[in-house]
Protein backbone atom coordinates (compact mmCIF):
# COMPACT_ATOMS: atom_id res chain seq x y z
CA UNK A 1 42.86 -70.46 32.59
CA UNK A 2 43.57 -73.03 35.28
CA UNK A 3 45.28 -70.78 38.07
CA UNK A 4 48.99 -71.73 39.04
CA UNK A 5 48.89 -71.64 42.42
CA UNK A 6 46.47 -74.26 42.87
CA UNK A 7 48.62 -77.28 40.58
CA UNK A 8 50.73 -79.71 41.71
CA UNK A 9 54.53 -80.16 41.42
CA UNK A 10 53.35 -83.15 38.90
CA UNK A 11 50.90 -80.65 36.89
CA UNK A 12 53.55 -78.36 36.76
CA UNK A 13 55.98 -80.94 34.90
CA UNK A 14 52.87 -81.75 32.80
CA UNK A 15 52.40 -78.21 31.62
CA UNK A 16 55.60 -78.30 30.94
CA UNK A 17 56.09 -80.60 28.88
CA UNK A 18 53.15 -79.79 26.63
CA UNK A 19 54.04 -76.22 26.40
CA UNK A 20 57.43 -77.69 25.36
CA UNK A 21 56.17 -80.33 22.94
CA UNK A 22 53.68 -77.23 21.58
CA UNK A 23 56.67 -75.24 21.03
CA UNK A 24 58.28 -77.67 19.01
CA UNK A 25 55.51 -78.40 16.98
CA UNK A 26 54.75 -74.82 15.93
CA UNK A 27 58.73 -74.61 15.16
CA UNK A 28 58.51 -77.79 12.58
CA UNK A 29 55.24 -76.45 11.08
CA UNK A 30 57.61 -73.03 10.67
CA UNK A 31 60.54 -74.60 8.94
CA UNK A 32 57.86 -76.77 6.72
CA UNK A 33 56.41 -73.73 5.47
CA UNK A 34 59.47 -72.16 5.17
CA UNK A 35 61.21 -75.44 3.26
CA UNK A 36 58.29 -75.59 1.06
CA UNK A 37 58.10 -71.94 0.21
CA UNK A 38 61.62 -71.86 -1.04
CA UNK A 39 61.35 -75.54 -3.10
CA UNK A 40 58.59 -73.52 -4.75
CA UNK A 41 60.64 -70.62 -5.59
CA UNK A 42 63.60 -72.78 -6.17
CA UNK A 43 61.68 -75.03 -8.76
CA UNK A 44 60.30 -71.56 -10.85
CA UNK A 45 63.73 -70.59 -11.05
CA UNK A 46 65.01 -73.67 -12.57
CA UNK A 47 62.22 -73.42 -15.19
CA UNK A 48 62.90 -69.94 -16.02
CA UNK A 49 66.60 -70.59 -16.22
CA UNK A 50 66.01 -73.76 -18.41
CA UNK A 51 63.27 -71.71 -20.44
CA UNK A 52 66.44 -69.11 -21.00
CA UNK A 53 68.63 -71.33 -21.96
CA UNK A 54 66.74 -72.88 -24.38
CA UNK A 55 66.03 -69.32 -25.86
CA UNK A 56 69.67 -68.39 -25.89
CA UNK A 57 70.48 -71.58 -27.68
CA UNK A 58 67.94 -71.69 -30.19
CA UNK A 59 68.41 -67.64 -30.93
CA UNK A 60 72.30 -68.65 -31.05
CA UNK A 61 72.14 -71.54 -33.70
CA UNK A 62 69.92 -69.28 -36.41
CA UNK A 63 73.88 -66.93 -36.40
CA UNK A 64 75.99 -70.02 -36.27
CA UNK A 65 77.81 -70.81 -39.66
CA UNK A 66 79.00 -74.19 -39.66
CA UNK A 67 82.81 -74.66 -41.53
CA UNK A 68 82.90 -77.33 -44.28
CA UNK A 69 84.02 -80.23 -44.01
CA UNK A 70 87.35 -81.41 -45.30
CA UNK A 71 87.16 -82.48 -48.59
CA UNK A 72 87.83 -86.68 -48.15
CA UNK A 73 86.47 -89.40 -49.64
CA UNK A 74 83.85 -90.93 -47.00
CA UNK A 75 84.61 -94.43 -46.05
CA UNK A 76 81.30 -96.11 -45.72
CA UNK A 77 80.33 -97.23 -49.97
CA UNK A 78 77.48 -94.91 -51.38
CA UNK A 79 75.11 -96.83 -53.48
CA UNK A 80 74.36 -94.99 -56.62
CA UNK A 81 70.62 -93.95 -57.22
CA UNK A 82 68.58 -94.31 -60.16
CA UNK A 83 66.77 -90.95 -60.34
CA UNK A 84 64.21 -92.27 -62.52
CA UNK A 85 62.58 -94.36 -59.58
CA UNK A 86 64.44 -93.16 -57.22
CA UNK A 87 65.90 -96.11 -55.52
CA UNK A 88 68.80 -97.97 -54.74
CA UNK A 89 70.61 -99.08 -58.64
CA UNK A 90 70.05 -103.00 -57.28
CA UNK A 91 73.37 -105.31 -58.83
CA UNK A 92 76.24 -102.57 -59.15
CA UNK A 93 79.31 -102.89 -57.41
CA UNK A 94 79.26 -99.64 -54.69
CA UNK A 95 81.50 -96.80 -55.72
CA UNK A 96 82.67 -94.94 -52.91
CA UNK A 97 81.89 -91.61 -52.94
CA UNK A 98 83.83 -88.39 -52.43
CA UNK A 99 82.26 -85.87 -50.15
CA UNK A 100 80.16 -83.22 -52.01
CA UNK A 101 82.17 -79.55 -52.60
CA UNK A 102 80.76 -77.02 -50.47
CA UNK A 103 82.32 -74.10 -51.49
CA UNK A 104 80.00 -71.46 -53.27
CA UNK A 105 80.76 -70.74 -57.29
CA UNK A 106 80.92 -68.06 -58.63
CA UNK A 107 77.32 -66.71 -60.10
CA UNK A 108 78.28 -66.93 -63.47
CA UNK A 109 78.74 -70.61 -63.45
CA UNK A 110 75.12 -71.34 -61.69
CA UNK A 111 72.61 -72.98 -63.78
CA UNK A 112 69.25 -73.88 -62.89
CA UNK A 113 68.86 -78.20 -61.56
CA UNK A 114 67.87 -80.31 -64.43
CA UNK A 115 66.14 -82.19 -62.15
CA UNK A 116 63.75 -78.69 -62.07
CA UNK A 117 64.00 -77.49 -65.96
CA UNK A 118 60.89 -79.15 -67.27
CA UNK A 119 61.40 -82.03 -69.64
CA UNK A 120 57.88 -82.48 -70.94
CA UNK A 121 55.64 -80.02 -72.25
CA UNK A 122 52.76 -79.28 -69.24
CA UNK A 123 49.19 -81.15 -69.23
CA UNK A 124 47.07 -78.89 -69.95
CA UNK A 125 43.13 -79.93 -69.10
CA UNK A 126 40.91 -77.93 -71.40
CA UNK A 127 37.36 -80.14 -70.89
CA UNK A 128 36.53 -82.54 -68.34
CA UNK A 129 33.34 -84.83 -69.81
CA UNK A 130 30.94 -85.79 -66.94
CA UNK A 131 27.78 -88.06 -66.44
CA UNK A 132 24.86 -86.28 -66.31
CA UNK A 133 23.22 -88.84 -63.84
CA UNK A 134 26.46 -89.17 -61.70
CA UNK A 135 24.14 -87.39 -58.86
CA UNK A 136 21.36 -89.86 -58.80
CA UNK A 137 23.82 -92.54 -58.82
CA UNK A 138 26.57 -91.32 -55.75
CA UNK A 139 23.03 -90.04 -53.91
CA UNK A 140 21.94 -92.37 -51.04
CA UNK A 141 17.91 -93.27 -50.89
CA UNK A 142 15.97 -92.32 -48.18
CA UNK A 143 14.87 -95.03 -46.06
CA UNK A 144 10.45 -94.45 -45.39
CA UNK A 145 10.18 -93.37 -41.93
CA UNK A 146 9.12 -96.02 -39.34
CA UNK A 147 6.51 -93.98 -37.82
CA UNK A 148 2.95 -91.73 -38.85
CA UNK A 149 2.08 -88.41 -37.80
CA UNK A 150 -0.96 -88.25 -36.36
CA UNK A 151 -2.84 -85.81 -34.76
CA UNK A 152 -4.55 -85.11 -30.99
CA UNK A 153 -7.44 -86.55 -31.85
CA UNK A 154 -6.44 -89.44 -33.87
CA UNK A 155 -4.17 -90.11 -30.82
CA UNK A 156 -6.44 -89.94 -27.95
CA UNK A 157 -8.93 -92.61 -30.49
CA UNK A 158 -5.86 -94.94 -30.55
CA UNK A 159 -5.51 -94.93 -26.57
CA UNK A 160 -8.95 -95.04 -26.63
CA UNK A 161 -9.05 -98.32 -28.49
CA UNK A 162 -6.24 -99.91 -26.72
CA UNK A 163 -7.78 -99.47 -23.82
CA UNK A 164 -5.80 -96.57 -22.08
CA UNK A 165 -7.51 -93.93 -20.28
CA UNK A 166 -5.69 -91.15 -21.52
CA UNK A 167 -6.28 -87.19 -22.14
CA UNK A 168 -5.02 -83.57 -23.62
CA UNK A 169 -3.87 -80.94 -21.58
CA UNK A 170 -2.98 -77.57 -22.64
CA UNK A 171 -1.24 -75.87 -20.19
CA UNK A 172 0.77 -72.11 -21.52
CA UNK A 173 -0.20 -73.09 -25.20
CA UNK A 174 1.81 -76.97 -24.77
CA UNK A 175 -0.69 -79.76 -25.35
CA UNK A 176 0.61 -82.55 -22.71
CA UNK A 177 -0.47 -86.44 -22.57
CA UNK A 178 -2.00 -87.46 -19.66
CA UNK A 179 -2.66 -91.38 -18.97
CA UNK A 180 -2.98 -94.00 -16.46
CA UNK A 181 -1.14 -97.24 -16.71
CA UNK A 182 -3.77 -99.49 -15.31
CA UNK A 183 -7.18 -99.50 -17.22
């Protein structure tokens, strides 16, 4: 450490100053940390208090029984559907339509939909015919392979007449190629 006695009134000032501007620095790298800590903390909160909220109201509308609506005629025209294609009835005038009755009957007067009594008689599948050769014809050929197994010797003969110096080695039970590229 540079000893005070020995500095001048101008290093004095200088020291100072840094010691000052030091200061301040460590004090802005303090309230950084600080600021950033508590954005952090701030920002979790948010999330869990959104995440709650979202609970509550999704837990809240299972409970919530919506009251029926008045019983008016609605003012925009209804086309009538054909429930036989189930489309738009194409050259009727629109009727308008009264808004459907909400209130629950009695259980005596229920009766199943007609739309789900069945009309028809089931299909009933007692034998399905097949092809016998339906296999052989949905089966995809083999294509030949475009190479030949060979063996060691058979290779090193082929190397041998092309003109490649080439040679087995069996190292730990593996038979390796060895060659050189320039005859």
């Amino acid at each position: 450490m540079i000893d005070e006695a020995h500095l001048s009134r101008e290093g004095e000032r200088r020291k100072e100053a840094i010691l000052m501007l030091a200061k301040q620095t460590g004090q802005r790298r303090r309230d950084r940390r600080v600021a950033t800590r508590w954005g952090i903390m701030l920002m979790f909160c948010g999330a869990g208090l959104f995440a709650a909220w979202q609970v509550v109201i999704t837990e809240t509308a299972r409970f919530v029984q919506h009251a029926p609506a008045p019983h008016s005629p609605t003012k925009e025209p209804v086309l009538p559907i054909d429930n036989k294609r189930l489309s738009p009835v194409v050259g009727q005038q629109p009727a308008l339509a009264r808004a459907p009755d909400r209130r629950i009957s009695p259980a005596r007067d229920l009766q199943p939909a007609r739309h789900l009594q069945p009309t028809n008689r089931p299909v009933v599948i007692s034998k399905i015919k097949t092809d016998p050769g339906l296999r052989q014809k949905l089966t995809i050929a083999r294509k030949t392979p475009l190479w030949e197994k060979i063996d060691d010797q058979l290779l090193i003969e082929e190397l041998r007449q092309g003109q490649i110096p080439a040679g087995l080695a069996i190292v730990a039970g593996k038979s390796q190629l060895i060659y050189h590229d320039l005859p």
